[in-house]
PDB file of N, CA and C in Angstrom:
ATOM      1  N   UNK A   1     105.122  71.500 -82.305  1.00  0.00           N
ATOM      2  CA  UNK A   1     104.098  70.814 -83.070  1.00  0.00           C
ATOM      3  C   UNK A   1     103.710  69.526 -82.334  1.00  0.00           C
ATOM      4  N   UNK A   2     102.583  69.406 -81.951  1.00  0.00           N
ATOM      5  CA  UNK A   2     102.053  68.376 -81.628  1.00  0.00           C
ATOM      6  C   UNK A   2     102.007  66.884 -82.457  1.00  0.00           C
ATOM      7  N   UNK A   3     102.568  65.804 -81.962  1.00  0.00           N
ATOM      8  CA  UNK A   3     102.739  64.540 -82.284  1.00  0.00           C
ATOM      9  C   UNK A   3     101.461  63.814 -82.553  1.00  0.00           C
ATOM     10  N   UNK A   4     101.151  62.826 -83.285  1.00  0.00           N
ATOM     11  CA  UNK A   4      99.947  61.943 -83.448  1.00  0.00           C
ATOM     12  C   UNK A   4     100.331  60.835 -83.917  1.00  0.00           C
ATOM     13  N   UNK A   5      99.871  59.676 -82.905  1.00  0.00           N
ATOM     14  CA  UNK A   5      99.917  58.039 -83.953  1.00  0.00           C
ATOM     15  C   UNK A   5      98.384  57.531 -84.594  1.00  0.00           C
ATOM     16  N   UNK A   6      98.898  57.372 -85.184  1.00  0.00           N
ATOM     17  CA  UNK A   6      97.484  57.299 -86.138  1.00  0.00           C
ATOM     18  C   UNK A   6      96.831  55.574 -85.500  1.00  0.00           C
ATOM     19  N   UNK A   7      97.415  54.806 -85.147  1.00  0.00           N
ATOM     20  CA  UNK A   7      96.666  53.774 -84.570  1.00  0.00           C
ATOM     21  C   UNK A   7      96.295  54.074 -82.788  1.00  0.00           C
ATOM     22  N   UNK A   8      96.913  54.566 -82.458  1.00  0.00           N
ATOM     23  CA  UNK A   8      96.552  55.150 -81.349  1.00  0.00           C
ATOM     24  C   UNK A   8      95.062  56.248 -81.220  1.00  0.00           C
ATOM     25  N   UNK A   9      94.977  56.965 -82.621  1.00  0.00           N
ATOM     26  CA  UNK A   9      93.859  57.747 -82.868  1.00  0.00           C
ATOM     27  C   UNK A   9      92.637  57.276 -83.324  1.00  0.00           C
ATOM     28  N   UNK A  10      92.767  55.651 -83.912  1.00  0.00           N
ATOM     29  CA  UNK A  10      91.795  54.817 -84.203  1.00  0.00           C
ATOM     30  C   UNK A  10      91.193  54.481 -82.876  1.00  0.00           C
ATOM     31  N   UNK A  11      92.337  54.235 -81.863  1.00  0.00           N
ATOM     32  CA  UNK A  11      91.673  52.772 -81.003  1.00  0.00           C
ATOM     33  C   UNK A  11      90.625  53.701 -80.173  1.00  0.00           C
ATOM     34  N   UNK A  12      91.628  54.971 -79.533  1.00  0.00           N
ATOM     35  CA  UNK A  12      90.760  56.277 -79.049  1.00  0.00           C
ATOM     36  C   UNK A  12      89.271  56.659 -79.529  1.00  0.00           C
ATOM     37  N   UNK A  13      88.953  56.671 -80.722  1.00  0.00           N
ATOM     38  CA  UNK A  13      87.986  57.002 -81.302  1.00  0.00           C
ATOM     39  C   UNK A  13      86.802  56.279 -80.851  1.00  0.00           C
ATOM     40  N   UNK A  14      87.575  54.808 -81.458  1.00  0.00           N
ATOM     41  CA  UNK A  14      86.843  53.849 -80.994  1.00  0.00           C
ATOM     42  C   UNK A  14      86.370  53.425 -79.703  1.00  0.00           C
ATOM     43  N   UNK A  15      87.103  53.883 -78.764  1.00  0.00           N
ATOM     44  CA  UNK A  15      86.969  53.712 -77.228  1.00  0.00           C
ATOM     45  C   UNK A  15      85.472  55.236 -76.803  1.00  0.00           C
ATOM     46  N   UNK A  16      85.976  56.364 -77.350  1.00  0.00           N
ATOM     47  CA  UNK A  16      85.555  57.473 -77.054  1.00  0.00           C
ATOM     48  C   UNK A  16      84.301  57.427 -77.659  1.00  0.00           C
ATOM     49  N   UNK A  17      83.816  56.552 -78.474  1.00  0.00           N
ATOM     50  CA  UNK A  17      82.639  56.718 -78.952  1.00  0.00           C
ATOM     51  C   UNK A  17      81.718  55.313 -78.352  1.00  0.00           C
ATOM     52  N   UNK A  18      82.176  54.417 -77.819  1.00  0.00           N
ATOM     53  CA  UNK A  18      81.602  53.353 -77.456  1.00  0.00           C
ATOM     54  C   UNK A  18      81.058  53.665 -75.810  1.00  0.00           C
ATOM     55  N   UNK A  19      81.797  54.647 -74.985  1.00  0.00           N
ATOM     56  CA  UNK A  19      81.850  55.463 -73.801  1.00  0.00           C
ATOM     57  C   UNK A  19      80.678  56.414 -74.271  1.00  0.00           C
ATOM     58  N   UNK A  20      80.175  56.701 -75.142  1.00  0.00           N
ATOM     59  CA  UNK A  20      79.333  57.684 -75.518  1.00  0.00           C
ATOM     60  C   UNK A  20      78.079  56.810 -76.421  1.00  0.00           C
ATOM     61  N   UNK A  21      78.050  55.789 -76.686  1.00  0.00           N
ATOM     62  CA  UNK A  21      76.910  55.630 -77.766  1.00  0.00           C
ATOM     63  C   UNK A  21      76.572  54.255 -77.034  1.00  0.00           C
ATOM     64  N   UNK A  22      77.634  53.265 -76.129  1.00  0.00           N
ATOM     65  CA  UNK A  22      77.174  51.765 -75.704  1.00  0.00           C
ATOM     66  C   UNK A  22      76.872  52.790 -74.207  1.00  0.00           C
ATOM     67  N   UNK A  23      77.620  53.278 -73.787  1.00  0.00           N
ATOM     68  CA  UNK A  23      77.682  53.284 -71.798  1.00  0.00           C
ATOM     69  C   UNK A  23      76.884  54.751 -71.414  1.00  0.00           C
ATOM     70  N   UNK A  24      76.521  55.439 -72.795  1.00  0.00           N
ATOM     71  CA  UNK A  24      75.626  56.786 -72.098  1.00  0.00           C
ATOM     72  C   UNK A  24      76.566  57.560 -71.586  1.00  0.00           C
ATOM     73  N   UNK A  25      77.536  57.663 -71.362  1.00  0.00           N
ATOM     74  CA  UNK A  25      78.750  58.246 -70.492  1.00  0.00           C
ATOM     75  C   UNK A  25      78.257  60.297 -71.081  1.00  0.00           C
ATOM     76  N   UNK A  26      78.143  61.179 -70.321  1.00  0.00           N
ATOM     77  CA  UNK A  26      78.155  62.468 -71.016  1.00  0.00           C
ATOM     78  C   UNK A  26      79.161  62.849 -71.110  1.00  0.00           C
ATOM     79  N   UNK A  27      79.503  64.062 -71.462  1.00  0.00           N
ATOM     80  CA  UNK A  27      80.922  64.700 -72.960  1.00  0.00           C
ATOM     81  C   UNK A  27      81.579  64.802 -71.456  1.00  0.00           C
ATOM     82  N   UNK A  28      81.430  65.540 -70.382  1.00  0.00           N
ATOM     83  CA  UNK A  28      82.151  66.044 -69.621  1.00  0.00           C
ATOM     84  C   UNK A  28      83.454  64.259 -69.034  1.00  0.00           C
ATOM     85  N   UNK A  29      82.386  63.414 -69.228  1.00  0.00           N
ATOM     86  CA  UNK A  29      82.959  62.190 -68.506  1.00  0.00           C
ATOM     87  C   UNK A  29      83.622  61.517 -70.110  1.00  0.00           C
ATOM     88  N   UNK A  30      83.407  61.729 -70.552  1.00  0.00           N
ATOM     89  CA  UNK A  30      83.862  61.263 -72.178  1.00  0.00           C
ATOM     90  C   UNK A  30      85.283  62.267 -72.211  1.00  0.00           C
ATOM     91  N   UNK A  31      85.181  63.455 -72.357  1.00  0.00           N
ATOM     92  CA  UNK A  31      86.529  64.985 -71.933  1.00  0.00           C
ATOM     93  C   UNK A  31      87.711  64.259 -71.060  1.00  0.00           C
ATOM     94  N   UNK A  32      87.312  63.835 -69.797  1.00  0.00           N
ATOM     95  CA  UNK A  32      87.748  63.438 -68.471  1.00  0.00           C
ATOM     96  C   UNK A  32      88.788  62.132 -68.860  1.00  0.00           C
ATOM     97  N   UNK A  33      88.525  61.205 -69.767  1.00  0.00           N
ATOM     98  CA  UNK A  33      89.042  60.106 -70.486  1.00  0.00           C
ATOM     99  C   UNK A  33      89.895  60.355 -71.446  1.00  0.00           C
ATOM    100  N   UNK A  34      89.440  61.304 -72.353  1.00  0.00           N
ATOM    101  CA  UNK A  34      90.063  61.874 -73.160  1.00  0.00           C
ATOM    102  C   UNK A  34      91.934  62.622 -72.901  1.00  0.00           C
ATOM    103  N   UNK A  35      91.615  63.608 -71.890  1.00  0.00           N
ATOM    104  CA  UNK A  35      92.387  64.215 -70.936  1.00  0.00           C
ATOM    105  C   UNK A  35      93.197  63.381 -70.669  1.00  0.00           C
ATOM    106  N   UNK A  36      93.001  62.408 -70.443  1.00  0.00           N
ATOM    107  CA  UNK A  36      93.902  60.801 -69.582  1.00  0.00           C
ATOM    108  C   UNK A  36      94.549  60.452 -70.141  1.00  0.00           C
ATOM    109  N   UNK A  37      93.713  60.241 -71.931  1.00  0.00           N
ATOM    110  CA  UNK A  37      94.351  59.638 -72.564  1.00  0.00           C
ATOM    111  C   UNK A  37      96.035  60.686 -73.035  1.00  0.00           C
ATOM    112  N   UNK A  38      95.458  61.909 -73.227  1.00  0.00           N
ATOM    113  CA  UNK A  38      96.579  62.541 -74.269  1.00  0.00           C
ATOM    114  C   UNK A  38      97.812  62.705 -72.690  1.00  0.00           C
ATOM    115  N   UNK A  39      97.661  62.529 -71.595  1.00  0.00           N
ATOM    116  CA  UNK A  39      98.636  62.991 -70.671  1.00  0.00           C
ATOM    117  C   UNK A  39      99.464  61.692 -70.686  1.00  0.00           C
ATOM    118  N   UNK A  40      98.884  60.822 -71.090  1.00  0.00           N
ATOM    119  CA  UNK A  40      99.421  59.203 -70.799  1.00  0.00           C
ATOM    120  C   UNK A  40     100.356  59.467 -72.212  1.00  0.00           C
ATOM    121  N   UNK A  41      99.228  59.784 -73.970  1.00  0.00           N
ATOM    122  CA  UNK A  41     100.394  59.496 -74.684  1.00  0.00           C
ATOM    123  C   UNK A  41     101.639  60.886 -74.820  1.00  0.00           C
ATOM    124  N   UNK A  42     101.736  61.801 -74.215  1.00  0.00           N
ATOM    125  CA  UNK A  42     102.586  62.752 -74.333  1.00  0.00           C
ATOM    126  C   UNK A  42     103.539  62.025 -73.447  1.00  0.00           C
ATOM    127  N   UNK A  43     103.155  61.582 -71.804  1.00  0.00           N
ATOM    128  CA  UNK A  43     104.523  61.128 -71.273  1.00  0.00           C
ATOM    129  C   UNK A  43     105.394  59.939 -72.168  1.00  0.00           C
ATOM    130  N   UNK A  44     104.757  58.942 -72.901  1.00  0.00           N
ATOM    131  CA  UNK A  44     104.777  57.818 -73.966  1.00  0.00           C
ATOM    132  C   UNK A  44     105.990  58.488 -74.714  1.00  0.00           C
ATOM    133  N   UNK A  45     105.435  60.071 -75.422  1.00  0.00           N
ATOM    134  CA  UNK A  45     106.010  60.286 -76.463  1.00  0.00           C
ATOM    135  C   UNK A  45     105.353  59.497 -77.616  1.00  0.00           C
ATOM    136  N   UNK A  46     104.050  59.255 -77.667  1.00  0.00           N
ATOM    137  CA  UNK A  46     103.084  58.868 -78.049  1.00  0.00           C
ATOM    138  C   UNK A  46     103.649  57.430 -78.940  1.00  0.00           C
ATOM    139  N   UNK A  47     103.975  56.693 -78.514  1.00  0.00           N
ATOM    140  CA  UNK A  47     104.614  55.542 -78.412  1.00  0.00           C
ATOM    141  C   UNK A  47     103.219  54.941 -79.138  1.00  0.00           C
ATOM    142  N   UNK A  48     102.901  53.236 -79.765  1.00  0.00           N
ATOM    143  CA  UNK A  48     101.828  53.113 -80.557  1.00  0.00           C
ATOM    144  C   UNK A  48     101.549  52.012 -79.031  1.00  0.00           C
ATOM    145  N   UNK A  49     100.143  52.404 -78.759  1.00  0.00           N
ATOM    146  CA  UNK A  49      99.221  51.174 -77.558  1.00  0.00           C
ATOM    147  C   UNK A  49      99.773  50.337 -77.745  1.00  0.00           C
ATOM    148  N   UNK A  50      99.809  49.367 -78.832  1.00  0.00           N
ATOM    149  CA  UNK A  50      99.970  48.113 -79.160  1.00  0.00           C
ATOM    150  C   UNK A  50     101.282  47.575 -78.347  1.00  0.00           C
ATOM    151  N   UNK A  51     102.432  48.407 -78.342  1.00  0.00           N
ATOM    152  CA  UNK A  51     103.732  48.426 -77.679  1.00  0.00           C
ATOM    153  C   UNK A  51     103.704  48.510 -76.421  1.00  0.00           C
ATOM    154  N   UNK A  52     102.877  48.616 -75.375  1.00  0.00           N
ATOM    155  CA  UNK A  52     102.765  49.289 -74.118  1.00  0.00           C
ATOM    156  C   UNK A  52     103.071  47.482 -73.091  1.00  0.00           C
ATOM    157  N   UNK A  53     103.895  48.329 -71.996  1.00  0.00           N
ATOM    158  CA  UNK A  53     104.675  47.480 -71.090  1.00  0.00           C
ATOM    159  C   UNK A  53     104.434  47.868 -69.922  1.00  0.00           C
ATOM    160  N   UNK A  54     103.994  46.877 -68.955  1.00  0.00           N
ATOM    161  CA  UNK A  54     103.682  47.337 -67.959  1.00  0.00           C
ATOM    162  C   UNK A  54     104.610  48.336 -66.553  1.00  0.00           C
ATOM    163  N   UNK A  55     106.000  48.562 -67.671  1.00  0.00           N
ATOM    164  CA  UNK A  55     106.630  49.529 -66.788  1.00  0.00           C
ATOM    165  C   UNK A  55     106.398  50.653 -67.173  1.00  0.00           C
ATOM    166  N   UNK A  56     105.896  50.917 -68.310  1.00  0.00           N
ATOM    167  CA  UNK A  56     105.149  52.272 -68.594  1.00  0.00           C
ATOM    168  C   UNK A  56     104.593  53.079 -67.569  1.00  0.00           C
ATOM    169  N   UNK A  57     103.611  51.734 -67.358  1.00  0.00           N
ATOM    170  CA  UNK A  57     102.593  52.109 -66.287  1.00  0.00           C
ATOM    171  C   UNK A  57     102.747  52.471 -64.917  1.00  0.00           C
ATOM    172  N   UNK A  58     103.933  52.009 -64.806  1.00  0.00           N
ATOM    173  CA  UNK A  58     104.828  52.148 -63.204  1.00  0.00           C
ATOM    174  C   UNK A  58     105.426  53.861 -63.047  1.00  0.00           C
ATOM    175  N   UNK A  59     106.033  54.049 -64.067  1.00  0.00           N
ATOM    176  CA  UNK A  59     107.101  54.923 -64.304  1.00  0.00           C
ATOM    177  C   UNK A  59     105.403  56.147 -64.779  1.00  0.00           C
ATOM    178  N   UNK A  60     104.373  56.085 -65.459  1.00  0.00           N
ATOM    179  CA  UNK A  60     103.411  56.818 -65.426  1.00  0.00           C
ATOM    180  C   UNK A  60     102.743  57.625 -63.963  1.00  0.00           C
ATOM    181  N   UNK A  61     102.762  56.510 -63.102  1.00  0.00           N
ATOM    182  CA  UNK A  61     101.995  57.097 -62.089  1.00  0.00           C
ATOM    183  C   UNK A  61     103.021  57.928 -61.185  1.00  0.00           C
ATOM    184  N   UNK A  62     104.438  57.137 -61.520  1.00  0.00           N
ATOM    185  CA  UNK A  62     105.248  58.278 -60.562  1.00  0.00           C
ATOM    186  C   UNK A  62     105.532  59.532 -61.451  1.00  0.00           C
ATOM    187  N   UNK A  63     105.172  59.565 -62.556  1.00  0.00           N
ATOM    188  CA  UNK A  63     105.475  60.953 -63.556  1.00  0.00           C
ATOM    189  C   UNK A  63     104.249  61.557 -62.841  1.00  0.00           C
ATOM    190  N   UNK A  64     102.709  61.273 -62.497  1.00  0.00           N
ATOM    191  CA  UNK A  64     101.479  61.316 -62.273  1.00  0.00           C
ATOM    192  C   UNK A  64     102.518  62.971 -60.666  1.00  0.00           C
ATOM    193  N   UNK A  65     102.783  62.279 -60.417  1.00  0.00           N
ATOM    194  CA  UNK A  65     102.835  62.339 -58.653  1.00  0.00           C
ATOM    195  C   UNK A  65     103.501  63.530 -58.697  1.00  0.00           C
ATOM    196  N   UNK A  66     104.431  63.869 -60.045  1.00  0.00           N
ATOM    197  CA  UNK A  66     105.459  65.164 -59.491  1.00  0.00           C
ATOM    198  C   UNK A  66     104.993  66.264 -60.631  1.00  0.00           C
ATOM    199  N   UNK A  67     103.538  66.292 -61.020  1.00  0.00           N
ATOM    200  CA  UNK A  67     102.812  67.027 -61.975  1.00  0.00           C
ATOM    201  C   UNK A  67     102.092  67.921 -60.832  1.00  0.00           C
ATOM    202  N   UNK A  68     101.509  68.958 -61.954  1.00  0.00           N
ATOM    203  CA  UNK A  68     101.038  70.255 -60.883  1.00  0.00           C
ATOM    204  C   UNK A  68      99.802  70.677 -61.562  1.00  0.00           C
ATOM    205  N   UNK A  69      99.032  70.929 -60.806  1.00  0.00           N
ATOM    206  CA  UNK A  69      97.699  71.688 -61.861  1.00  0.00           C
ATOM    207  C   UNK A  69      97.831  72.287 -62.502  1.00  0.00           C
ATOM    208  N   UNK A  70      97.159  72.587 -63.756  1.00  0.00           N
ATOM    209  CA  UNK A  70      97.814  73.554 -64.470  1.00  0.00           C
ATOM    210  C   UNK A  70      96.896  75.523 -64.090  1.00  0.00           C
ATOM    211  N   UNK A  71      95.836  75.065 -63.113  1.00  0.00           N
ATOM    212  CA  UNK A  71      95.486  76.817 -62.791  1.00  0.00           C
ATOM    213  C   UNK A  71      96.382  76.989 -61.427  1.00  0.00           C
ATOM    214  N   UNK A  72      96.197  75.961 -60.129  1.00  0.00           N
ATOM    215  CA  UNK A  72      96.364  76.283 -59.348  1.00  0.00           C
ATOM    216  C   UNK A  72      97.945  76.583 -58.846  1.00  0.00           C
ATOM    217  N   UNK A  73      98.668  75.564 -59.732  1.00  0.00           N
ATOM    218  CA  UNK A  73     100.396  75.335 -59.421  1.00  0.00           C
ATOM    219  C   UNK A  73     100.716  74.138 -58.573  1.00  0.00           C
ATOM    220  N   UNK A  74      99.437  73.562 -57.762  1.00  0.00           N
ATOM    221  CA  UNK A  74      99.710  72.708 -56.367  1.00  0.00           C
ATOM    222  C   UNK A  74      99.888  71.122 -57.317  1.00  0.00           C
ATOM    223  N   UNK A  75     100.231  70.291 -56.623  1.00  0.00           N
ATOM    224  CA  UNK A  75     100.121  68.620 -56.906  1.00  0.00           C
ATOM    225  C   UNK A  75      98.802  68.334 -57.191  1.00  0.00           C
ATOM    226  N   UNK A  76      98.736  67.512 -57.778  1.00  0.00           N
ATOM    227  CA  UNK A  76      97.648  66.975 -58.784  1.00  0.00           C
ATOM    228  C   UNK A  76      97.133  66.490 -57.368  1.00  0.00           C
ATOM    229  N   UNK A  77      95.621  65.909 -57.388  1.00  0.00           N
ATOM    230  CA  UNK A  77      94.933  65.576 -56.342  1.00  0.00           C
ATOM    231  C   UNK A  77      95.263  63.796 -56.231  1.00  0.00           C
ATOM    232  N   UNK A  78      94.650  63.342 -55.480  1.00  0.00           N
ATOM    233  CA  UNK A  78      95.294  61.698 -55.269  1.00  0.00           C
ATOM    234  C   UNK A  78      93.949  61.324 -56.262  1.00  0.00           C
ATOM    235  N   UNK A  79      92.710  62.303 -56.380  1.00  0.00           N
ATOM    236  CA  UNK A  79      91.946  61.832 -57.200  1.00  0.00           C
ATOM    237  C   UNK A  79      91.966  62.168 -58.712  1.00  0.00           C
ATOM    238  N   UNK A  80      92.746  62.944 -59.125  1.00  0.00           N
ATOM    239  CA  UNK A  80      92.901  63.299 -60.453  1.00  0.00           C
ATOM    240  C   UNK A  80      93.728  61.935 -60.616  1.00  0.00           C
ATOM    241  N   UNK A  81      94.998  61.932 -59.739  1.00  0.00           N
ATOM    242  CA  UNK A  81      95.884  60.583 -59.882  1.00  0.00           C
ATOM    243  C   UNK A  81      94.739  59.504 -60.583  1.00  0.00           C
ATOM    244  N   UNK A  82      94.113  58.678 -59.731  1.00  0.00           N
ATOM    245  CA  UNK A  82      93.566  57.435 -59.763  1.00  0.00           C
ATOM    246  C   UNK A  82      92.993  57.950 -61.013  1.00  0.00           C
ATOM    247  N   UNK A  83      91.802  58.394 -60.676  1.00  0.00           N
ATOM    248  CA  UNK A  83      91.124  58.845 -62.231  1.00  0.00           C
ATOM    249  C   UNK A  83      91.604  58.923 -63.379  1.00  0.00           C
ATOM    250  N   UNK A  84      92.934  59.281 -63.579  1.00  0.00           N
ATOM    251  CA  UNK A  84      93.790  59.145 -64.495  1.00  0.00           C
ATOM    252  C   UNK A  84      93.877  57.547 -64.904  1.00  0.00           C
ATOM    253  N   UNK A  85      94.389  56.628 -64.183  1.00  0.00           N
ATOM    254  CA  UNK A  85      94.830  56.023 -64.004  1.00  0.00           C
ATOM    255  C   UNK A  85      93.412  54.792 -64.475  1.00  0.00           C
ATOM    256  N   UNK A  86      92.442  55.480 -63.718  1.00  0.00           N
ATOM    257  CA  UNK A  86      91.566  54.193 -63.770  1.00  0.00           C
ATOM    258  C   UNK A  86      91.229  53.945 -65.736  1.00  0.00           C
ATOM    259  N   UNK A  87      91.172  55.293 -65.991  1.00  0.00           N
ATOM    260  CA  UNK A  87      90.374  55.556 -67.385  1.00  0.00           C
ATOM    261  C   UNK A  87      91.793  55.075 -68.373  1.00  0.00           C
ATOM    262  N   UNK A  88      93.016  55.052 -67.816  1.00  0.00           N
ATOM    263  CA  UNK A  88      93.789  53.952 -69.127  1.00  0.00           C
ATOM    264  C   UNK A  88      93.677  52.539 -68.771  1.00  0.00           C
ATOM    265  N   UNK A  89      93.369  52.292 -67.466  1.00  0.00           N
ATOM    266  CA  UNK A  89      93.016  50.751 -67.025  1.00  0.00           C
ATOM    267  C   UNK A  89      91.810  50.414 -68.023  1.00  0.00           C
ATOM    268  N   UNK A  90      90.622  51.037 -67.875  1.00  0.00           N
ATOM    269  CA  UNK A  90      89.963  50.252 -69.060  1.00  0.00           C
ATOM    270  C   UNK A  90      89.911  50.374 -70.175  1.00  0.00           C
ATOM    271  N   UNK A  91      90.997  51.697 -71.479  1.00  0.00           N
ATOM    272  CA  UNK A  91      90.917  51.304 -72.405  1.00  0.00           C
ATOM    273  C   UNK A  91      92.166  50.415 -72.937  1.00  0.00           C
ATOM    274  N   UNK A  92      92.704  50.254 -72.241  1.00  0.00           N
ATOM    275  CA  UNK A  92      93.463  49.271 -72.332  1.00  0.00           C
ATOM    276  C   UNK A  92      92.910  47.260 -71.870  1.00  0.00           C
ATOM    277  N   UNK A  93      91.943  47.455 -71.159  1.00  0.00           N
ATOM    278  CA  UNK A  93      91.504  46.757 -71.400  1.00  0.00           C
ATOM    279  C   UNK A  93      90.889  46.067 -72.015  1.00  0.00           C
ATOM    280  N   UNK A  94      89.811  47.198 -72.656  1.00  0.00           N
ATOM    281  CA  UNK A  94      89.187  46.573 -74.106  1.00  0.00           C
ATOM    282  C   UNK A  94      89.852  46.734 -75.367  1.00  0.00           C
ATOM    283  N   UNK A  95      90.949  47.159 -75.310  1.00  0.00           N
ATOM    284  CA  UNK A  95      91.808  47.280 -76.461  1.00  0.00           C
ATOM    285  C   UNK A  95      92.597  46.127 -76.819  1.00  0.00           C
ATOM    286  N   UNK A  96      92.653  45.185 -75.749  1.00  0.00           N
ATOM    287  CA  UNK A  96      93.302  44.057 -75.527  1.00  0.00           C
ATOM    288  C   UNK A  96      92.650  42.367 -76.080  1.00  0.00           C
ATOM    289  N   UNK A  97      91.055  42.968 -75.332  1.00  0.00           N
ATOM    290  CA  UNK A  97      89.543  41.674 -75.245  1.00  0.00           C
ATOM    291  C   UNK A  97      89.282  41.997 -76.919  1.00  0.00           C
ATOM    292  N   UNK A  98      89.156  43.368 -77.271  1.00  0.00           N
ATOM    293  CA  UNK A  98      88.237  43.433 -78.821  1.00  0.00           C
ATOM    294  C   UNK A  98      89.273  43.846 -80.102  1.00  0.00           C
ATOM    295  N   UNK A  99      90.749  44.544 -79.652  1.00  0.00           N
ATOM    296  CA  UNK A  99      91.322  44.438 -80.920  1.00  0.00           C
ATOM    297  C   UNK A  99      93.026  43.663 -80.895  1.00  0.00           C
ATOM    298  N   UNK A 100      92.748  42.378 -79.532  1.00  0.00           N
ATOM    299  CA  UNK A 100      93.826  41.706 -79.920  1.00  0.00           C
ATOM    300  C   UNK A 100      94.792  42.549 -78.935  1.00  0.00           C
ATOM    301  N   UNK A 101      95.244  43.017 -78.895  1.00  0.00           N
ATOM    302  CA  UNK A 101      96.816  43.909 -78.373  1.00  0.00           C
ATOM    303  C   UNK A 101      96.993  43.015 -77.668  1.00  0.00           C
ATOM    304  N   UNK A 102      98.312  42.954 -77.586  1.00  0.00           N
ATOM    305  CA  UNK A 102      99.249  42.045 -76.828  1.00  0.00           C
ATOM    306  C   UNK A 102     100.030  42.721 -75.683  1.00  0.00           C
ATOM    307  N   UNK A 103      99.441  42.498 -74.595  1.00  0.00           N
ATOM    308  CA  UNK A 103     100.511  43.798 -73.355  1.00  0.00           C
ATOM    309  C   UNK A 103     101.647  42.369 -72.531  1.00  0.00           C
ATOM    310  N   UNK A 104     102.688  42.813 -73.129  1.00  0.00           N
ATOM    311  CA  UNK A 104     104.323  42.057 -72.613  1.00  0.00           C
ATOM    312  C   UNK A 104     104.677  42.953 -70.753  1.00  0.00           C
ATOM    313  N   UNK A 105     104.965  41.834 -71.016  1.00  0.00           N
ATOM    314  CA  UNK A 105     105.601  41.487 -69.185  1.00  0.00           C
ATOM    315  C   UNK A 105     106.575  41.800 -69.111  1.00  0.00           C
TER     316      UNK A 105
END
């Protein structure tokens, strides 16, 4: 059974629709974020944003590195990596500027 934090599903929403209604972004590039997001909160163990430490983020990209496609079997590309990576860089950023979150050192 699949896990859900319910403030985590707010901030998402909120991110996923501002990517779509402020930035024009289309579904495929809206999907692409999305994707990011749920791989980030499954490694979490869907842990609540608000809690997030920047060793998360450390220990994320090397989880990133020993993942496999899921058609082909091979290592994720260095651009799926970043891409991953870039799209929790900014909702974590505006999650920070517009609803406060506090990210500990």
């Amino acid at each position: 059974m699949t896990k859900h934090n319910a403030n985590n599903e707010r901030i998402k929403r909120k991110y996923l629709t501002f990517l779509k209604q402020a930035k024009g972004q289309n579904e495929s590039s809206i999907d692409a974020v999305a994707k990011a997001l749920a791989r980030f909160e499954f490694y979490n163990k869907y842990k609540d944003f608000k809690a997030f430490r920047f060793e998360q983020a450390i220990g994320f990209k090397k989880h990133l590195t020993n993942q496999k496609h899921h058609k082909t079997g091979k290592p994720l590309s260095l651009a799926t990596m970043h891409g991953t990576v870039r799209h929790l860089k900014c909702i974590y950023r505006m999650a920070v500027t517009r609803d406060g979150l506090q990210i500990t050192y």
